[in-house]
N, C-alpha and C. Protein backbone atom coordinates (compact mmCIF):
# COMPACT_ATOMS: atom_id res chain seq x y z
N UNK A 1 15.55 -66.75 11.69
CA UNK A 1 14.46 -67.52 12.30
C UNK A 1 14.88 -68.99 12.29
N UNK A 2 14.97 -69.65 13.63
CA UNK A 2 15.57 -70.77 13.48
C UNK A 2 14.13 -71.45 12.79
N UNK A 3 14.49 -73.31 12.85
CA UNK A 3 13.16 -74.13 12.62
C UNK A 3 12.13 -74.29 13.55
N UNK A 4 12.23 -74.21 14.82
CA UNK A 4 11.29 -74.33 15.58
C UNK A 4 10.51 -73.31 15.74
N UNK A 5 11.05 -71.98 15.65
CA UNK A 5 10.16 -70.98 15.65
C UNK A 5 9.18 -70.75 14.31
N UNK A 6 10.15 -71.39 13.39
CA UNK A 6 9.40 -71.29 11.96
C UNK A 6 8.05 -72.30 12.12
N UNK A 7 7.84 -73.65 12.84
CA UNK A 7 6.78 -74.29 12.60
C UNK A 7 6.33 -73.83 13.56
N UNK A 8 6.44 -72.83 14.62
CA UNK A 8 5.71 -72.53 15.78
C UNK A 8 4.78 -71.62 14.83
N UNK A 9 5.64 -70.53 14.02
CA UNK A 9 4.75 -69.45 13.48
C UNK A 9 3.47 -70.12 12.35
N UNK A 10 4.00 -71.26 12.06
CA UNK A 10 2.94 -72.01 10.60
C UNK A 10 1.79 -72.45 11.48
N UNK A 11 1.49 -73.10 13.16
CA UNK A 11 0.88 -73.55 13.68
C UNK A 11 0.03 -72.48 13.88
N UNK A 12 0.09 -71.65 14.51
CA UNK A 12 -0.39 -69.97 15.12
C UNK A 12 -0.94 -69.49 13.75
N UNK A 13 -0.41 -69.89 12.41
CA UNK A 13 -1.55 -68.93 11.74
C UNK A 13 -2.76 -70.40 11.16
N UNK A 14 -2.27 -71.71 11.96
CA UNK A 14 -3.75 -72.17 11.66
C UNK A 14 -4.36 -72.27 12.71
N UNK A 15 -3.68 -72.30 13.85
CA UNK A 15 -4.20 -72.23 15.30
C UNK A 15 -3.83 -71.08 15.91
N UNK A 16 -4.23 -70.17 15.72
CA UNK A 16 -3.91 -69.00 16.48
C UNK A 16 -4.05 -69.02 18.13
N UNK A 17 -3.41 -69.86 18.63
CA UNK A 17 -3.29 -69.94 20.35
C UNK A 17 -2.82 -68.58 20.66
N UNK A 18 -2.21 -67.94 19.82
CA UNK A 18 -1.74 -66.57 20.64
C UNK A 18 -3.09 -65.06 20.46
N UNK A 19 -3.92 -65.78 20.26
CA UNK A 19 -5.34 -64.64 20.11
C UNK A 19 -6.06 -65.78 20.70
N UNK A 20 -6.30 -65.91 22.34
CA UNK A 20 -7.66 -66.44 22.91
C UNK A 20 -8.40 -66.01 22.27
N UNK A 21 -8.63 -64.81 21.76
CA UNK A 21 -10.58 -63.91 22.02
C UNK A 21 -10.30 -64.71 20.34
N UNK A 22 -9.84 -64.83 19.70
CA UNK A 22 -10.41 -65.13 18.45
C UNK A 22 -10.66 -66.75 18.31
N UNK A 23 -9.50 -67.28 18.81
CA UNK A 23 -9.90 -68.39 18.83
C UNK A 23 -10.94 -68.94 19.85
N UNK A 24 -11.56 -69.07 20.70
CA UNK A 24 -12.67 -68.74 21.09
C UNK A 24 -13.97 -68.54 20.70
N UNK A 25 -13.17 -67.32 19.72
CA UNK A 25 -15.03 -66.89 19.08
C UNK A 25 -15.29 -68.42 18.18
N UNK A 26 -14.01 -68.73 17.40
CA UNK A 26 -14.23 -69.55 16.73
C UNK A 26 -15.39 -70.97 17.16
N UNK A 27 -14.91 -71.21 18.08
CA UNK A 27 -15.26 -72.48 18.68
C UNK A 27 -16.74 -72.48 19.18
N UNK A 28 -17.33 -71.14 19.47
CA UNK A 28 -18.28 -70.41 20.18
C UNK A 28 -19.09 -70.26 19.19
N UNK A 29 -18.91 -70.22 18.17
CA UNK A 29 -19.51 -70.10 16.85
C UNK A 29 -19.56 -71.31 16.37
N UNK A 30 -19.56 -72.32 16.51
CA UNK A 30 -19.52 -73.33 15.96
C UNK A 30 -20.40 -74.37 16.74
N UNK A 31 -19.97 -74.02 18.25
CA UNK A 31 -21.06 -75.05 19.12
C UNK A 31 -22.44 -73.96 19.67
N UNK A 32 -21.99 -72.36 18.80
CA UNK A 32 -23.69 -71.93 18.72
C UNK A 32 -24.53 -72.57 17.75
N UNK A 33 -24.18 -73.46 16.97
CA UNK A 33 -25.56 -73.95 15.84
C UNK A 33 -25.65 -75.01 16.66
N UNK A 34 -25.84 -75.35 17.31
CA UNK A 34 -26.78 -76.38 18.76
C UNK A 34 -27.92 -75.71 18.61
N UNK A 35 -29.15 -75.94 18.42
CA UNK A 35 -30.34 -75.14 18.61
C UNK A 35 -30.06 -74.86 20.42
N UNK A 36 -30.53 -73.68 20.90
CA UNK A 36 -31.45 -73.38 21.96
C UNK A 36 -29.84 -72.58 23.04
N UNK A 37 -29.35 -73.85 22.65
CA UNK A 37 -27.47 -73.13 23.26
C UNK A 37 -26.92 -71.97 22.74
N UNK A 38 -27.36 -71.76 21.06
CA UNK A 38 -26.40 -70.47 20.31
C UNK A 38 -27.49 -69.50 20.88
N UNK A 39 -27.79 -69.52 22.10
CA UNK A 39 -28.99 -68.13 22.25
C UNK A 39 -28.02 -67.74 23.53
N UNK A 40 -26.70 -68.49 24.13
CA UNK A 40 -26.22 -67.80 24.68
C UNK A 40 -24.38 -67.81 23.95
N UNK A 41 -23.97 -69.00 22.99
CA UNK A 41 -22.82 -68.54 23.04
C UNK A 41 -22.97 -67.96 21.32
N UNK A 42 -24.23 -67.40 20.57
CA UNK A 42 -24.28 -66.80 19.14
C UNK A 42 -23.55 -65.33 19.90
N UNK A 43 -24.17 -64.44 20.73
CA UNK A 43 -23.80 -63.45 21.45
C UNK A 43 -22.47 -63.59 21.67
N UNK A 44 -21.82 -64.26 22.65
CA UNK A 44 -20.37 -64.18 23.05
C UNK A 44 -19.52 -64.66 21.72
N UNK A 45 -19.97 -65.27 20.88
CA UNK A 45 -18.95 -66.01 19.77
C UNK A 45 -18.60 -64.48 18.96
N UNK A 46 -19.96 -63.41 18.61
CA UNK A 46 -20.18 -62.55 18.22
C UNK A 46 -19.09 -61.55 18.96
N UNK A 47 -19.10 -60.80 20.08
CA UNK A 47 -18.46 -60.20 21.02
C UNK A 47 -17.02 -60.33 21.27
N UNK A 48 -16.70 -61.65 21.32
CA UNK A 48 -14.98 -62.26 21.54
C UNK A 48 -14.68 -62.03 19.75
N UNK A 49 -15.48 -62.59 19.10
CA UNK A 49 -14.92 -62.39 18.11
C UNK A 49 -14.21 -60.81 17.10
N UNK A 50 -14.98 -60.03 17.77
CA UNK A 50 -15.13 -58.25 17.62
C UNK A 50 -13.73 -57.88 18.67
N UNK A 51 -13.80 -58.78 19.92
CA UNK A 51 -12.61 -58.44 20.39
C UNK A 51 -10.93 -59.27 19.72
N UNK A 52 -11.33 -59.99 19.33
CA UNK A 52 -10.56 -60.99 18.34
C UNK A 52 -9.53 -60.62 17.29
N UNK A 53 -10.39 -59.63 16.57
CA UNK A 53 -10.29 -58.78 15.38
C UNK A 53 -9.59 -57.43 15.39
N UNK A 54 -9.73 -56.87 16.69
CA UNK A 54 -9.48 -55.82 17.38
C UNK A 54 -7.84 -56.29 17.64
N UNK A 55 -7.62 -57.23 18.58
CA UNK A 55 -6.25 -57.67 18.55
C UNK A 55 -5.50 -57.92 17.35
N UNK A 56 -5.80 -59.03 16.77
CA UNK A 56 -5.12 -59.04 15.42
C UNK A 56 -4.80 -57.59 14.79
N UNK A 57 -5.52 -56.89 14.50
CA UNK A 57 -4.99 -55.67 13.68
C UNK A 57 -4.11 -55.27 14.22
N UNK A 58 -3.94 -55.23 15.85
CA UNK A 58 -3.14 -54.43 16.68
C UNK A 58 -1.75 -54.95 16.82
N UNK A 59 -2.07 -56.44 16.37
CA UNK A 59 -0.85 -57.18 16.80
C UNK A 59 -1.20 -58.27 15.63
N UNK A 60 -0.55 -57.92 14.13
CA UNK A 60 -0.92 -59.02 13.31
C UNK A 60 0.28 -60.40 13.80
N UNK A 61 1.09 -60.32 14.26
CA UNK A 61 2.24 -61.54 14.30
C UNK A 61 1.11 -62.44 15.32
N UNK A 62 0.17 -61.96 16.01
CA UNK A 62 -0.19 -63.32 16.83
C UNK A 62 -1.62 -63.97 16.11
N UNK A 63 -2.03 -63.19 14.41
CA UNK A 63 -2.92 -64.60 13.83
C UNK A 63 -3.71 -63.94 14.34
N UNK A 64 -5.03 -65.38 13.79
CA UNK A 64 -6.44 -65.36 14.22
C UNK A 64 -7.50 -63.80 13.40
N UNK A 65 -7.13 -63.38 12.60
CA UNK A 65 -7.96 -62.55 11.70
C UNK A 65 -9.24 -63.61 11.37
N UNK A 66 -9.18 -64.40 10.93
CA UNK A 66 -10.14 -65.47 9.90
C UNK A 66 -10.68 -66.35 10.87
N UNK A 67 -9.99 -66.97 12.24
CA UNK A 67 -11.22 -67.39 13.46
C UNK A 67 -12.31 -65.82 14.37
N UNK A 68 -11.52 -64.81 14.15
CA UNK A 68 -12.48 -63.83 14.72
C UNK A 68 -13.59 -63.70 13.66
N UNK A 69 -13.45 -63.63 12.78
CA UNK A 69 -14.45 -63.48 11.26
C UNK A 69 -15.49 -64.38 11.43
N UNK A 70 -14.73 -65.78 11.55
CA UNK A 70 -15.91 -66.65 11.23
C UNK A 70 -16.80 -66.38 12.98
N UNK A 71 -16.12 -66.12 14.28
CA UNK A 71 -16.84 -66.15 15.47
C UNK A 71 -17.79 -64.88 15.16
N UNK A 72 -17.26 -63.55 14.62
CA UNK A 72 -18.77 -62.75 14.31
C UNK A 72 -19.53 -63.02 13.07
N UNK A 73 -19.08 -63.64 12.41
CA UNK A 73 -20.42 -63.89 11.10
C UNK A 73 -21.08 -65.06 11.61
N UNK A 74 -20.44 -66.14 12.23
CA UNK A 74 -21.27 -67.03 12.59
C UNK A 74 -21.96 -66.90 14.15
N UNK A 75 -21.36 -65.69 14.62
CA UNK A 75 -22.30 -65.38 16.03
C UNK A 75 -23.37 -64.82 15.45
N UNK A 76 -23.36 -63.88 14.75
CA UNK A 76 -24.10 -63.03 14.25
C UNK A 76 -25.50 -63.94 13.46
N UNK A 77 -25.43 -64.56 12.87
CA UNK A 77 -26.27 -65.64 11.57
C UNK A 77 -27.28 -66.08 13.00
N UNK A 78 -26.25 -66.77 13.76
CA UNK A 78 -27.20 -67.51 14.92
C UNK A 78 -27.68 -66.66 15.19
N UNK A 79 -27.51 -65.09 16.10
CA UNK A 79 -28.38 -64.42 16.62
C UNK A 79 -29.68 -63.80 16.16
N UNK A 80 -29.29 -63.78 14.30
CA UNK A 80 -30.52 -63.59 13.48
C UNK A 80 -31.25 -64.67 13.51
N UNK A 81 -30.43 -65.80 13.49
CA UNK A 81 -31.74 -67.14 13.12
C UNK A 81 -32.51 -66.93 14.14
N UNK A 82 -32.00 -66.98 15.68
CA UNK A 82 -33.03 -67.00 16.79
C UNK A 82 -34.15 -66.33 17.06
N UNK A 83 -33.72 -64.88 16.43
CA UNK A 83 -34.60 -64.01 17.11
C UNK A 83 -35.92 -64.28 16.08
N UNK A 84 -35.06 -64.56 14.73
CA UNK A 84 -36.62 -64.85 13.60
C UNK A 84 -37.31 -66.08 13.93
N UNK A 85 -36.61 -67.25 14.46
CA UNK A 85 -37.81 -68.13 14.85
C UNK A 85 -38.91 -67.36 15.84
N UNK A 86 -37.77 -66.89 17.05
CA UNK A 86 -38.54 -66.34 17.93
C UNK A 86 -40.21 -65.09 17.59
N UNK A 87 -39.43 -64.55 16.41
CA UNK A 87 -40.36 -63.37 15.90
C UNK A 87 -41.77 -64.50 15.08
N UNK A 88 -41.72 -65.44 14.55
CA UNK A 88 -42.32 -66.54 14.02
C UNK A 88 -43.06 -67.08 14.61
N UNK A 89 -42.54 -66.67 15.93
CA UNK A 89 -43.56 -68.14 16.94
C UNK A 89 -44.69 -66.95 17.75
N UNK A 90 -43.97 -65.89 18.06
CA UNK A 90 -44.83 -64.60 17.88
C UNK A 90 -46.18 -64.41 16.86
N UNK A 91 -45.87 -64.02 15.69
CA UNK A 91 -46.92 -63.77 14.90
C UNK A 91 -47.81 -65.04 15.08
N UNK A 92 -47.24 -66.43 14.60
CA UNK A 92 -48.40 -67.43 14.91
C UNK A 92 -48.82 -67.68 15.47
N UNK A 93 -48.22 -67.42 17.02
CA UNK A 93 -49.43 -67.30 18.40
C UNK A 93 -49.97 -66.35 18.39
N UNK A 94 -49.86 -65.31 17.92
CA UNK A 94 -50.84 -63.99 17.53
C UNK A 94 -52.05 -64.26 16.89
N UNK A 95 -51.62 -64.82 15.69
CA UNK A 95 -52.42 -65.07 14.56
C UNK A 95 -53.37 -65.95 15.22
N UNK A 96 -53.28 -67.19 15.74
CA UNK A 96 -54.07 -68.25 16.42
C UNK A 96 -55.07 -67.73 18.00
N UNK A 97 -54.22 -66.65 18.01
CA UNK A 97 -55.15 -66.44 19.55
C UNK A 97 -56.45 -65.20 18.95
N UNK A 98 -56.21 -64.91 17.59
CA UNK A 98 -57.95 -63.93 17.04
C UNK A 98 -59.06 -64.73 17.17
């Protein structure tokens, strides 16, 4: 392994450019805690990230295990937070309209 390939491979396992779907989720997961925005990229950060994860195993030399992780735990968190405000704003307009 010459040197250039050696810092190519050190970059790729902190930037995994060679796994779009994971890196992706990453980023997708991160600009889902925007209130009102993670109601569309909590879902896709979630999804790319599942596809993310899926690659890596298949192909560990191209990285990105630990940006697909964080794109479904942190897609996932957002999609719970939302739906419980949402379920919240439910009951108390319930509650207020007896």
């Amino acid at each position: 392994m010459n040197t250039q390939q050696a810092g190519s491979d050190g970059i790729a396992t902190i930037i995994p450019y060679k796994n779009p779907k994971a890196l992706t989720a990453y980023y997708l997961a991160v600009f889902s805690l925007i209130p009102v925005l993670g109601m569309i990229l909590g879902p896709a950060a979630l999804i790319l990230g599942l596809k993310g994860l899926k690659v890596a195993k298949e192909h560990p030399e191209l990285k990105g295990t630990a940006h697909a992780w964080v794109g479904i735990i942190g897609g996932g968190l957002v999609i719970f937070g939302h739906v419980a405000v949402i379920l919240l704003f439910v009951v108390i307009w319930a509650s207020n309209s007896r």
